[in-house]
C-alpha atoms as a PDB file:
ATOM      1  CA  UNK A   1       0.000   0.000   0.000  1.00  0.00           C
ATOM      2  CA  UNK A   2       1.293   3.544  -1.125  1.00  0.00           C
ATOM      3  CA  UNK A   3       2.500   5.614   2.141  1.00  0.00           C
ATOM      4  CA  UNK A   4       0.410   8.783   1.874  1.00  0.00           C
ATOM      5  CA  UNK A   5       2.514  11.940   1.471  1.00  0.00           C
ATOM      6  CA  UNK A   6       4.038  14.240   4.052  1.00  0.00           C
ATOM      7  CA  UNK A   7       1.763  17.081   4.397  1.00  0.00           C
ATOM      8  CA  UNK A   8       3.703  20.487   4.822  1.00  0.00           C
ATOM      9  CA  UNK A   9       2.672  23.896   6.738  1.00  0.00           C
ATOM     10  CA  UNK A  10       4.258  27.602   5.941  1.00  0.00           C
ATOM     11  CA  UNK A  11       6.800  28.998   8.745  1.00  0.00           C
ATOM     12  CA  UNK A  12       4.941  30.429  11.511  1.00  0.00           C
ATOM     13  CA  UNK A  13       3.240  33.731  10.821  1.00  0.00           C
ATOM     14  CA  UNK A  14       3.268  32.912   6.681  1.00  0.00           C
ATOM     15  CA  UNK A  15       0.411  31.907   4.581  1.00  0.00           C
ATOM     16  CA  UNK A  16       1.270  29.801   1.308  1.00  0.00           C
ATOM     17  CA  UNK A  17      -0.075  30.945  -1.572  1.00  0.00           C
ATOM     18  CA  UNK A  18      -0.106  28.554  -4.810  1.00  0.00           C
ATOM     19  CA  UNK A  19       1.008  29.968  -8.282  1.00  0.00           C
ATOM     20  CA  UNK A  20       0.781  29.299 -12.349  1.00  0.00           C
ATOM     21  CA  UNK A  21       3.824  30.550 -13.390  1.00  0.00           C
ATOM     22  CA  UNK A  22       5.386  30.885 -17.598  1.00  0.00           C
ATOM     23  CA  UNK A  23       8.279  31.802 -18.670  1.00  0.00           C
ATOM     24  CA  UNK A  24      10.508  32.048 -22.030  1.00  0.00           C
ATOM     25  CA  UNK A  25      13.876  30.116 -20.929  1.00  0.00           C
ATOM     26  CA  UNK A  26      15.858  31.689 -23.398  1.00  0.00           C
ATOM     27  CA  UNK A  27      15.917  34.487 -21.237  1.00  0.00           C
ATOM     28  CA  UNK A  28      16.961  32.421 -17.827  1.00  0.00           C
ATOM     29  CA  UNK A  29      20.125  30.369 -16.500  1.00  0.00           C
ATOM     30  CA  UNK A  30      16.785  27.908 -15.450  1.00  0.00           C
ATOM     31  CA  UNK A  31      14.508  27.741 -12.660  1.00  0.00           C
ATOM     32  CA  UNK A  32      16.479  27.724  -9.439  1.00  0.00           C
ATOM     33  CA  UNK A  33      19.108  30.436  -8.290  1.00  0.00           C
ATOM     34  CA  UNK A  34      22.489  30.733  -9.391  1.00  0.00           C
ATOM     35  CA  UNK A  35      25.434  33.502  -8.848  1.00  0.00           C
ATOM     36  CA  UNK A  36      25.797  36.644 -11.545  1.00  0.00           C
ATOM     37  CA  UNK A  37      22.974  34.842 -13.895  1.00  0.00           C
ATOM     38  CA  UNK A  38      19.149  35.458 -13.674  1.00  0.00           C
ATOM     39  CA  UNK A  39      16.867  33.252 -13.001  1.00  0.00           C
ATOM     40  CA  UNK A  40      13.372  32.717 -12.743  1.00  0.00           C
ATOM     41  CA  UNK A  41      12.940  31.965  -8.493  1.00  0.00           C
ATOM     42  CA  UNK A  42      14.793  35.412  -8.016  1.00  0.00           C
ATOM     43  CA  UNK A  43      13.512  37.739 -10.596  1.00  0.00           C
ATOM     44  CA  UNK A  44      10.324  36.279  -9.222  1.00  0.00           C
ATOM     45  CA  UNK A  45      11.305  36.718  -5.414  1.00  0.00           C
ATOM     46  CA  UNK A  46      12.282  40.412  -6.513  1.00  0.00           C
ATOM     47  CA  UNK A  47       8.566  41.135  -7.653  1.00  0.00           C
ATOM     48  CA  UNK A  48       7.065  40.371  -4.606  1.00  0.00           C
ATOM     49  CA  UNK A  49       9.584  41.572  -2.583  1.00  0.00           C
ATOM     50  CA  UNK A  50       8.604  44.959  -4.321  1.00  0.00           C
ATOM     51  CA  UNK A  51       4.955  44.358  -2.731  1.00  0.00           C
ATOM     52  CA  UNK A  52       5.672  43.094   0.712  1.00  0.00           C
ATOM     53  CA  UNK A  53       9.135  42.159   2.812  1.00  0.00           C
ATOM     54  CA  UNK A  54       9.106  38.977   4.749  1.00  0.00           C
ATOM     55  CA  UNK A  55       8.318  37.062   1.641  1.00  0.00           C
ATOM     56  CA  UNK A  56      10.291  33.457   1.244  1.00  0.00           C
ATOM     57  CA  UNK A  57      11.985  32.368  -1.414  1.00  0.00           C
ATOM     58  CA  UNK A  58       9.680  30.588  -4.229  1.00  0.00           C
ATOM     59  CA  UNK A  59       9.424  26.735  -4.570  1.00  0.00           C
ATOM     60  CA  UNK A  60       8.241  25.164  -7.842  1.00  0.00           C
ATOM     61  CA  UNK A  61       7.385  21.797  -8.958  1.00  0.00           C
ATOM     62  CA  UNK A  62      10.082  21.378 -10.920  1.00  0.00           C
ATOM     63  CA  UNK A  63      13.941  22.874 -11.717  1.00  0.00           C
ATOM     64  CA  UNK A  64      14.250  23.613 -15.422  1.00  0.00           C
ATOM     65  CA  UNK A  65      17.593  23.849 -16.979  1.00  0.00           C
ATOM     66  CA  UNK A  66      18.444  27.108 -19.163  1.00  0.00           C
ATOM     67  CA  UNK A  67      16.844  27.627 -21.920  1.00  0.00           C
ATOM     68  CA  UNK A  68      14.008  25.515 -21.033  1.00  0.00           C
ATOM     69  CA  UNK A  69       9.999  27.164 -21.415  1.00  0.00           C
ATOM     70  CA  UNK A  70       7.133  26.492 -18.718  1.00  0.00           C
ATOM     71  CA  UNK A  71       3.763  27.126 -19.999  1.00  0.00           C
ATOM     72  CA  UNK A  72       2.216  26.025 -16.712  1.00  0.00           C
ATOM     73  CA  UNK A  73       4.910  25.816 -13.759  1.00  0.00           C
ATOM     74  CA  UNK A  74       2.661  25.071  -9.868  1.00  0.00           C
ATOM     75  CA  UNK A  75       4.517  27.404  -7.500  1.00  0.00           C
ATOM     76  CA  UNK A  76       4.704  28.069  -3.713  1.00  0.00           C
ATOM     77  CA  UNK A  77       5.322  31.228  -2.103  1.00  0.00           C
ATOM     78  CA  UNK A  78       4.914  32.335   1.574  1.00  0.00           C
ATOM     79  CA  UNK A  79       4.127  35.394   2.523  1.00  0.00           C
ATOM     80  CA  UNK A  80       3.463  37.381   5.843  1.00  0.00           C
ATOM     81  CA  UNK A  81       0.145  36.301   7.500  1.00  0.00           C
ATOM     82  CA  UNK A  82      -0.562  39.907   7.054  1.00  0.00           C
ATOM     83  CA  UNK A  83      -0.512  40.296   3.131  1.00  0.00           C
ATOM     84  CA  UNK A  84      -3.036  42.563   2.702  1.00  0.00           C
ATOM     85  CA  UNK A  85      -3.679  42.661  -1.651  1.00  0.00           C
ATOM     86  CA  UNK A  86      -6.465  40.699  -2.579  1.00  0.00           C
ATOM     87  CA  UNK A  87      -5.145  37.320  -4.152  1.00  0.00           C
ATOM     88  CA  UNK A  88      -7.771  38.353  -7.274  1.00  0.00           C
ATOM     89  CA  UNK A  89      -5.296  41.602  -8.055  1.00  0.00           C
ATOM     90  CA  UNK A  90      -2.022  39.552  -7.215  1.00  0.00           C
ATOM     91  CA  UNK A  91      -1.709  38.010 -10.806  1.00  0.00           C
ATOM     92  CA  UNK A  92      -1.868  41.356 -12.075  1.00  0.00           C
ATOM     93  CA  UNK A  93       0.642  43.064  -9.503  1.00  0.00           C
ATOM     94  CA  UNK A  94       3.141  40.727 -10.090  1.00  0.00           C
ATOM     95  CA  UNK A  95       3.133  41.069 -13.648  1.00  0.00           C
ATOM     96  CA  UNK A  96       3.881  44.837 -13.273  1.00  0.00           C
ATOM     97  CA  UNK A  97       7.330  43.994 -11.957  1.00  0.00           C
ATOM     98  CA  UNK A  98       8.009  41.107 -13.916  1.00  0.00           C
ATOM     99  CA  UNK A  99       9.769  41.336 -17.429  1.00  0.00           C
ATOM    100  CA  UNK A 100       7.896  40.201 -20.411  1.00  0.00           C
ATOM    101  CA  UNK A 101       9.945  37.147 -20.463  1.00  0.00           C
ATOM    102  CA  UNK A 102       7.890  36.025 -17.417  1.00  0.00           C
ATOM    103  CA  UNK A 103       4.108  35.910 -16.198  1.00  0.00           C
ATOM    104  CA  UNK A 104       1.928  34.775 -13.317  1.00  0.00           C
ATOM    105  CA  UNK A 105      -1.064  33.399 -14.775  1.00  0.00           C
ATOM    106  CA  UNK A 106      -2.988  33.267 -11.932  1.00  0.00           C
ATOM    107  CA  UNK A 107      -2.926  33.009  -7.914  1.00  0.00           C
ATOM    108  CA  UNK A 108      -4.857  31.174  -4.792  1.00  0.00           C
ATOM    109  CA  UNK A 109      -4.799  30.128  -1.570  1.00  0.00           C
ATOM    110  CA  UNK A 110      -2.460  26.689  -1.305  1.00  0.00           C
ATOM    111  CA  UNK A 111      -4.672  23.916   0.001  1.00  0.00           C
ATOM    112  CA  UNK A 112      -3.551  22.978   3.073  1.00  0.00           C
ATOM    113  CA  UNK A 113      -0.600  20.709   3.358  1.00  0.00           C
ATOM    114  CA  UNK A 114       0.490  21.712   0.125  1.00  0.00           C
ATOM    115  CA  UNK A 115       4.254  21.596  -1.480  1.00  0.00           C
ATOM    116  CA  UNK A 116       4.725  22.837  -5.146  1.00  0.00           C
ATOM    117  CA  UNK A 117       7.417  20.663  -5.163  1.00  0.00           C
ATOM    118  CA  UNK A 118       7.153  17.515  -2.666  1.00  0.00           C
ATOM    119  CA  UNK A 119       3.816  17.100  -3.347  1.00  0.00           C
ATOM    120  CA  UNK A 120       3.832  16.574  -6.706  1.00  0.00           C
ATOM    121  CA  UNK A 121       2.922  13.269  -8.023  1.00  0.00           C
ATOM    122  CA  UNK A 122       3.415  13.668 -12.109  1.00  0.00           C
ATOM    123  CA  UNK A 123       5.317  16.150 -14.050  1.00  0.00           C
ATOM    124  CA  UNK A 124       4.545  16.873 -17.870  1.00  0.00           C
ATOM    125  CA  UNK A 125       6.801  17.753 -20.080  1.00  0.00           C
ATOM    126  CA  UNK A 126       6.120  18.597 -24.304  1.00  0.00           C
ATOM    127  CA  UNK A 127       9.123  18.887 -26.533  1.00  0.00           C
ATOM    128  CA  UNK A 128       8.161  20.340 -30.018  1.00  0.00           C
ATOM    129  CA  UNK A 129      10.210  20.120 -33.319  1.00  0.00           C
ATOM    130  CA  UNK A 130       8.877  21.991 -36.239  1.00  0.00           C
ATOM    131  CA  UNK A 131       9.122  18.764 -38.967  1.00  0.00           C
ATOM    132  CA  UNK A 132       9.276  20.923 -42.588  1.00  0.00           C
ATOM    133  CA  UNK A 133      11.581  21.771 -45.024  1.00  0.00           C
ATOM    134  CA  UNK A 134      12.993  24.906 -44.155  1.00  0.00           C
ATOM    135  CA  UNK A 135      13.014  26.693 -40.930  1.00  0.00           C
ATOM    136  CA  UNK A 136      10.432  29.152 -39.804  1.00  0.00           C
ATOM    137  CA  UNK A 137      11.482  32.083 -38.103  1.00  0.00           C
ATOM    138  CA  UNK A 138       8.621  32.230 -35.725  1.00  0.00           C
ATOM    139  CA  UNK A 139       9.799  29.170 -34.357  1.00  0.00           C
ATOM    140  CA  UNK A 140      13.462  30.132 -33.910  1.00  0.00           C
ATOM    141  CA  UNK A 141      13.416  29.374 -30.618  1.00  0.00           C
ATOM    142  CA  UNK A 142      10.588  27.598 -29.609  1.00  0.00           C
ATOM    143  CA  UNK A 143      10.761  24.119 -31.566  1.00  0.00           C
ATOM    144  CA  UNK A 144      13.700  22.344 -32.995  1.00  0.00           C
ATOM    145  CA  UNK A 145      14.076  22.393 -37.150  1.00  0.00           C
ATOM    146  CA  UNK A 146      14.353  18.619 -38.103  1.00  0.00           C
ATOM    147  CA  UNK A 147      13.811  18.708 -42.123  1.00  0.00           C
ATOM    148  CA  UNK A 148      14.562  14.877 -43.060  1.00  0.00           C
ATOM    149  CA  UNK A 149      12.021  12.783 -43.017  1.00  0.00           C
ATOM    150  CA  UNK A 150      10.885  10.851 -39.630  1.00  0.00           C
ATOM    151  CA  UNK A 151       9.603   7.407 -38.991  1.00  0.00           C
ATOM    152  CA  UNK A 152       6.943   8.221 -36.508  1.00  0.00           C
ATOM    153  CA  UNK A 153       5.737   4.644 -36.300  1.00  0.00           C
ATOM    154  CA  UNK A 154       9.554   3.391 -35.163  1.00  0.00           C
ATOM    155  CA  UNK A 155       9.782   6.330 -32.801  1.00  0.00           C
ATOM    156  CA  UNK A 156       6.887   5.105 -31.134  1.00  0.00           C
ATOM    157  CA  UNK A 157       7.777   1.467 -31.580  1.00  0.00           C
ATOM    158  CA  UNK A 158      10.808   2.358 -29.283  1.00  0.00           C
ATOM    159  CA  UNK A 159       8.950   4.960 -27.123  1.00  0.00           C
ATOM    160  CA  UNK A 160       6.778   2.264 -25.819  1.00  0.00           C
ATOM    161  CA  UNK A 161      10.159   0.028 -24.684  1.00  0.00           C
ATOM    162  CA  UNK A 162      11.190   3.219 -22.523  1.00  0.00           C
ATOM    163  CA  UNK A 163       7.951   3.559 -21.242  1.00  0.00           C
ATOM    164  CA  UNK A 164       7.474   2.325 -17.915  1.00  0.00           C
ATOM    165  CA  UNK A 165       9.921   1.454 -14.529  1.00  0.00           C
ATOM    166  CA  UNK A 166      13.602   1.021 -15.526  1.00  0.00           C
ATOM    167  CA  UNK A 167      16.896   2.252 -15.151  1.00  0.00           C
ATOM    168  CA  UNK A 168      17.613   5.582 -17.039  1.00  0.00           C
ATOM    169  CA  UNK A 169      21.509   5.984 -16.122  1.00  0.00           C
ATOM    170  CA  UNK A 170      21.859   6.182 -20.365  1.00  0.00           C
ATOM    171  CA  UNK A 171      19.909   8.894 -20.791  1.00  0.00           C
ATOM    172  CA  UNK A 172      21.032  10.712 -17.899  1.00  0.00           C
ATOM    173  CA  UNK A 173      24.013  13.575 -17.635  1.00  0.00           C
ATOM    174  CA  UNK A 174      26.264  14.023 -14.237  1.00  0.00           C
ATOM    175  CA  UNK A 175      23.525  12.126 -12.035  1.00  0.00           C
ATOM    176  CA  UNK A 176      24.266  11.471  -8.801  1.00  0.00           C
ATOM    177  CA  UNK A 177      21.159  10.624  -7.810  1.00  0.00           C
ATOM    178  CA  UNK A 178      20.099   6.290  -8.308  1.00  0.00           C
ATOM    179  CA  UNK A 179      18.907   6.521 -11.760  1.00  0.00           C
ATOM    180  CA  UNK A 180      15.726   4.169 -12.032  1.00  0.00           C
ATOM    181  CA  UNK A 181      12.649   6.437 -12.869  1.00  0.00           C
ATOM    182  CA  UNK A 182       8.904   5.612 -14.154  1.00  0.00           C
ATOM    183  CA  UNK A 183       8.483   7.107 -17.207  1.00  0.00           C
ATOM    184  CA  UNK A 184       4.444   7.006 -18.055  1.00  0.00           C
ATOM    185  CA  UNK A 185       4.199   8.480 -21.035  1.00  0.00           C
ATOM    186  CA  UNK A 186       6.811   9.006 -23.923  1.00  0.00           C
ATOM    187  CA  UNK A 187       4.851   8.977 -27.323  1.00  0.00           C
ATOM    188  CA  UNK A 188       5.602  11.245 -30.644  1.00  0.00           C
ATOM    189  CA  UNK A 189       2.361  13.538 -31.716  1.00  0.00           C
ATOM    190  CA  UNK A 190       2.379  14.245 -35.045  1.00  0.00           C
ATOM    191  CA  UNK A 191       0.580  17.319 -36.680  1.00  0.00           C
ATOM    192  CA  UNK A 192       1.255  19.178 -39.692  1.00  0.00           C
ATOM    193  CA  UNK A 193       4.904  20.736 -39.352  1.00  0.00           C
ATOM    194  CA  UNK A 194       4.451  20.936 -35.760  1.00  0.00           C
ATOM    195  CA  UNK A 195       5.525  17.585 -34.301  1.00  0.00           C
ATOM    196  CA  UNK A 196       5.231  17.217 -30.543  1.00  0.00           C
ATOM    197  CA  UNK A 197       6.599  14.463 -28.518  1.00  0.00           C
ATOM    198  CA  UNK A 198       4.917  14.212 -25.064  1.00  0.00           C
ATOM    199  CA  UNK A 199       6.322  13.196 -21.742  1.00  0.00           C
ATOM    200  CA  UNK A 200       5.439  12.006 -17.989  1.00  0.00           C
ATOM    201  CA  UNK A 201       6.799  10.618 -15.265  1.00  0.00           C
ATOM    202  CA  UNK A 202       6.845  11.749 -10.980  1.00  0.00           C
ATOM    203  CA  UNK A 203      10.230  12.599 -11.334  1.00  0.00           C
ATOM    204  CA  UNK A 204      13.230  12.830 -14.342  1.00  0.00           C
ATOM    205  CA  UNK A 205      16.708  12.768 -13.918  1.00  0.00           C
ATOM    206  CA  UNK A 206      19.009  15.319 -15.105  1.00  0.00           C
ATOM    207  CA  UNK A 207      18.796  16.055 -19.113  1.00  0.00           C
ATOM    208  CA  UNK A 208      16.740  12.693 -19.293  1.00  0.00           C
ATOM    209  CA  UNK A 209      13.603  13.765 -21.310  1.00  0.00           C
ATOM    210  CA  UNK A 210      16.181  16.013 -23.562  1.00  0.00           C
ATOM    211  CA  UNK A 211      18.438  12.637 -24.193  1.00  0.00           C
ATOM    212  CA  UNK A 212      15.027  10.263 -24.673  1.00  0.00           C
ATOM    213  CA  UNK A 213      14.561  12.790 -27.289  1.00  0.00           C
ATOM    214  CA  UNK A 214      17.399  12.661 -29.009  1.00  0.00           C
ATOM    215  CA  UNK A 215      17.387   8.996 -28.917  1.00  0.00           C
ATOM    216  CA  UNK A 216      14.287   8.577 -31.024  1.00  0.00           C
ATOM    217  CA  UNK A 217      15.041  10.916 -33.295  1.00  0.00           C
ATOM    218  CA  UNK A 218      17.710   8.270 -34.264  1.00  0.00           C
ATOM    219  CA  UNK A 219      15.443   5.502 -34.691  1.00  0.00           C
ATOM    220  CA  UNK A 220      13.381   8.076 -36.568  1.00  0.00           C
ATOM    221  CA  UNK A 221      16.171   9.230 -38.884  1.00  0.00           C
ATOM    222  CA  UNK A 222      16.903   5.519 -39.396  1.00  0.00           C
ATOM    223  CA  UNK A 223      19.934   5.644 -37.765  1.00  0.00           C
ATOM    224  CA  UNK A 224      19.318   3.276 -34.320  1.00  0.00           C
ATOM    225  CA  UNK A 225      16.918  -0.209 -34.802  1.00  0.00           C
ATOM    226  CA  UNK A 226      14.015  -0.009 -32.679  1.00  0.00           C
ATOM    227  CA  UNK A 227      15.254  -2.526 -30.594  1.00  0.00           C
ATOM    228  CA  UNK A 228      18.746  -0.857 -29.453  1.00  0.00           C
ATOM    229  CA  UNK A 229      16.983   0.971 -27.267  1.00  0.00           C
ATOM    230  CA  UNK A 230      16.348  -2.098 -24.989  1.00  0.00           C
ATOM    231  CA  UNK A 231      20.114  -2.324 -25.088  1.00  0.00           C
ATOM    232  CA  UNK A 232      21.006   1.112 -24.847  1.00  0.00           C
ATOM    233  CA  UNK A 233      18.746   0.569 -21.035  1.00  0.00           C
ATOM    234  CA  UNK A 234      20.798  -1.830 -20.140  1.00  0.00           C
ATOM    235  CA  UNK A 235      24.258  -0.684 -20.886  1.00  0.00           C
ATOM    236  CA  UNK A 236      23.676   2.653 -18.520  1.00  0.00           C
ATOM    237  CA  UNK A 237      26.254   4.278 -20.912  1.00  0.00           C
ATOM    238  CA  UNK A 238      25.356   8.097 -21.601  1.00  0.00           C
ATOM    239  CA  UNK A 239      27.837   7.280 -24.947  1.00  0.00           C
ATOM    240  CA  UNK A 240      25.087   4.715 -26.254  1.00  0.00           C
ATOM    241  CA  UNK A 241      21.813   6.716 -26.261  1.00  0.00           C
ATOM    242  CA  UNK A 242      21.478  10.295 -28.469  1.00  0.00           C
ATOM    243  CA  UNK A 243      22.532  13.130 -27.729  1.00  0.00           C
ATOM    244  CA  UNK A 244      20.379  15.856 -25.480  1.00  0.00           C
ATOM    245  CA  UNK A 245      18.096  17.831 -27.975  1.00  0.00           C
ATOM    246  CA  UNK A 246      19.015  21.437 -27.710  1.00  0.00           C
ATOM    247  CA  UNK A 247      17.014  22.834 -24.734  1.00  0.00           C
ATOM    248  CA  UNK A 248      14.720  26.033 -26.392  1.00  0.00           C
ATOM    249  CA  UNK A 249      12.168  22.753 -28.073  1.00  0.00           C
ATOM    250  CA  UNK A 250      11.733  21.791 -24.175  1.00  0.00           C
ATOM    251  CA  UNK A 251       8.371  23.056 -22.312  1.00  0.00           C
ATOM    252  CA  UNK A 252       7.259  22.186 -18.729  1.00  0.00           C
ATOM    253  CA  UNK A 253       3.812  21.323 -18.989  1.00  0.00           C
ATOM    254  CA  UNK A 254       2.192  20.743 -16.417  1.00  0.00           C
ATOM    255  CA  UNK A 255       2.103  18.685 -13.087  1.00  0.00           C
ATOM    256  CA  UNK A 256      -0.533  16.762 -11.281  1.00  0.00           C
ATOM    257  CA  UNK A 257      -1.131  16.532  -7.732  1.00  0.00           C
ATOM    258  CA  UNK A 258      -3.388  13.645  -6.257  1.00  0.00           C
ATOM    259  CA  UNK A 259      -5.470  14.409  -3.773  1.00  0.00           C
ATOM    260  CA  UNK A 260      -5.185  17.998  -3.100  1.00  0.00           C
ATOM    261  CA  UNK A 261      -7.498  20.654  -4.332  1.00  0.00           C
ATOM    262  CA  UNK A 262      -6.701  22.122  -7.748  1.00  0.00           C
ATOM    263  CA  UNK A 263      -4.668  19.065  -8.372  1.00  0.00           C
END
């Protein structure tokens, strides 16, 4: 029987408030904080900081690399009991301080117990490649240009033998962490020149959705047998999978989280 999850309270005197957040990461050095780059916790920090002091340091459900978008990223943020703004005119207060580059799409009351991060039980990820013959430059950017023809049948052929509980060392850069992962969805979406391939799994390892990616676009290309990838799981050798798919095709999502209000 599944332990149920740790349920988490704000710092004494704090309420937690519970965020959408989007962002273009081609403007970021990623999610969490880092020394002399921006990044999206403390530009964010900074814009409430500019509406009330006291305010902690913002937790999200998940820690994009640079360069990588959110459309929908859950976020946490506690602030003084006292916060006076209504949370309807928050959304819109924020954005006044933010940058274009990065929005608050809307803001409520966390349910109780909640954790953007900890609490999350599925994160989404969407990885788009714009599949035509030349490049668009409304998609510089956004979607990776792939203009040779792709097998989408064999990419899903070998999407379906990473799909499910398994070791992902292969696909995984610098991990320290142990490396098996359940991967629920991995499945190419064709459509038009917009090709999407779609992702899911509780948690991923470092670069490991980029380097899936990469991998079927081999088998796509023609260039890996649907089957290697079986053996490519086994060998844990980063050298055998595909290279990590540049990170500006790479979009959190969305997340899921089971049994707590807006979930």
């Amino acid at each position: 029987m599944t332990e149920p999850r740790p349920r988490y309270v704000p710092p004494e005197g704090h309420a937690r408030l519970r965020l959408t957040v989007a962002w273009d990461g081609a403007a970021y050095a990623g999610w969490q904080s880092q020394p002399s780059v921006p990044s999206v916790q403390d530009v964010l920090q900074e814009a409430f900081l500019r509406l009330t002091p006291g305010v902690f340091r913002p937790v999200a459900a998940g820690r994009t690399d640079a360069g990588v978008h959110a459309e929908a990223m859950p976020v946490h943020v506690d602030v003084p009991a006292g916060f006076q703004l209504p949370l309807p005119r928050l959304a819109r207060a924020l954005n006044a301080h933010l940058p274009s580059t990065l929005a608050v799409l809307d803001v409520e009351a966390a349910p109780p117990g909640f954790h953007a991060r900890f609490s999350c039980t599925e994160r989404r990820y969407v990885y788009r490649l714009l599949r035509a013959p030349q490049r668009h430059p409304l998609w510089a950017g956004r979607a990776l240009h792939v203009s040779a023809p792709l097998d989408v049948g064999g990419m899903n052929a070998a999407a379906a033998r990473l799909t499910g509980t398994h070791d992902f060392a292969a696909f995984a850069t610098q991990e320290d962490r142990q490396t098996v992962r359940e991967l629920r969805r991995l499945a190419v979406v064709p459509g038009g020149d917009l090709w999407e391939v779609h992702v899911a799994g509780e948690s991923f390892l470092r670069h490991m959705v980029r380097g899936l990616v990469g991998t079927l676009l081999l088998v796509g290309a023609g260039r890996l047998e649907v089957g290697a990838v079986t053996d490519i799981l086994a060998s844990r050798q980063r050298s055998q999978a595909g290279a990590n798919v540049p990170a500006h095709g790479l979009y959190f999502s969305g997340a899921r989280y089971d049994g707590q209000d807006g979930g």
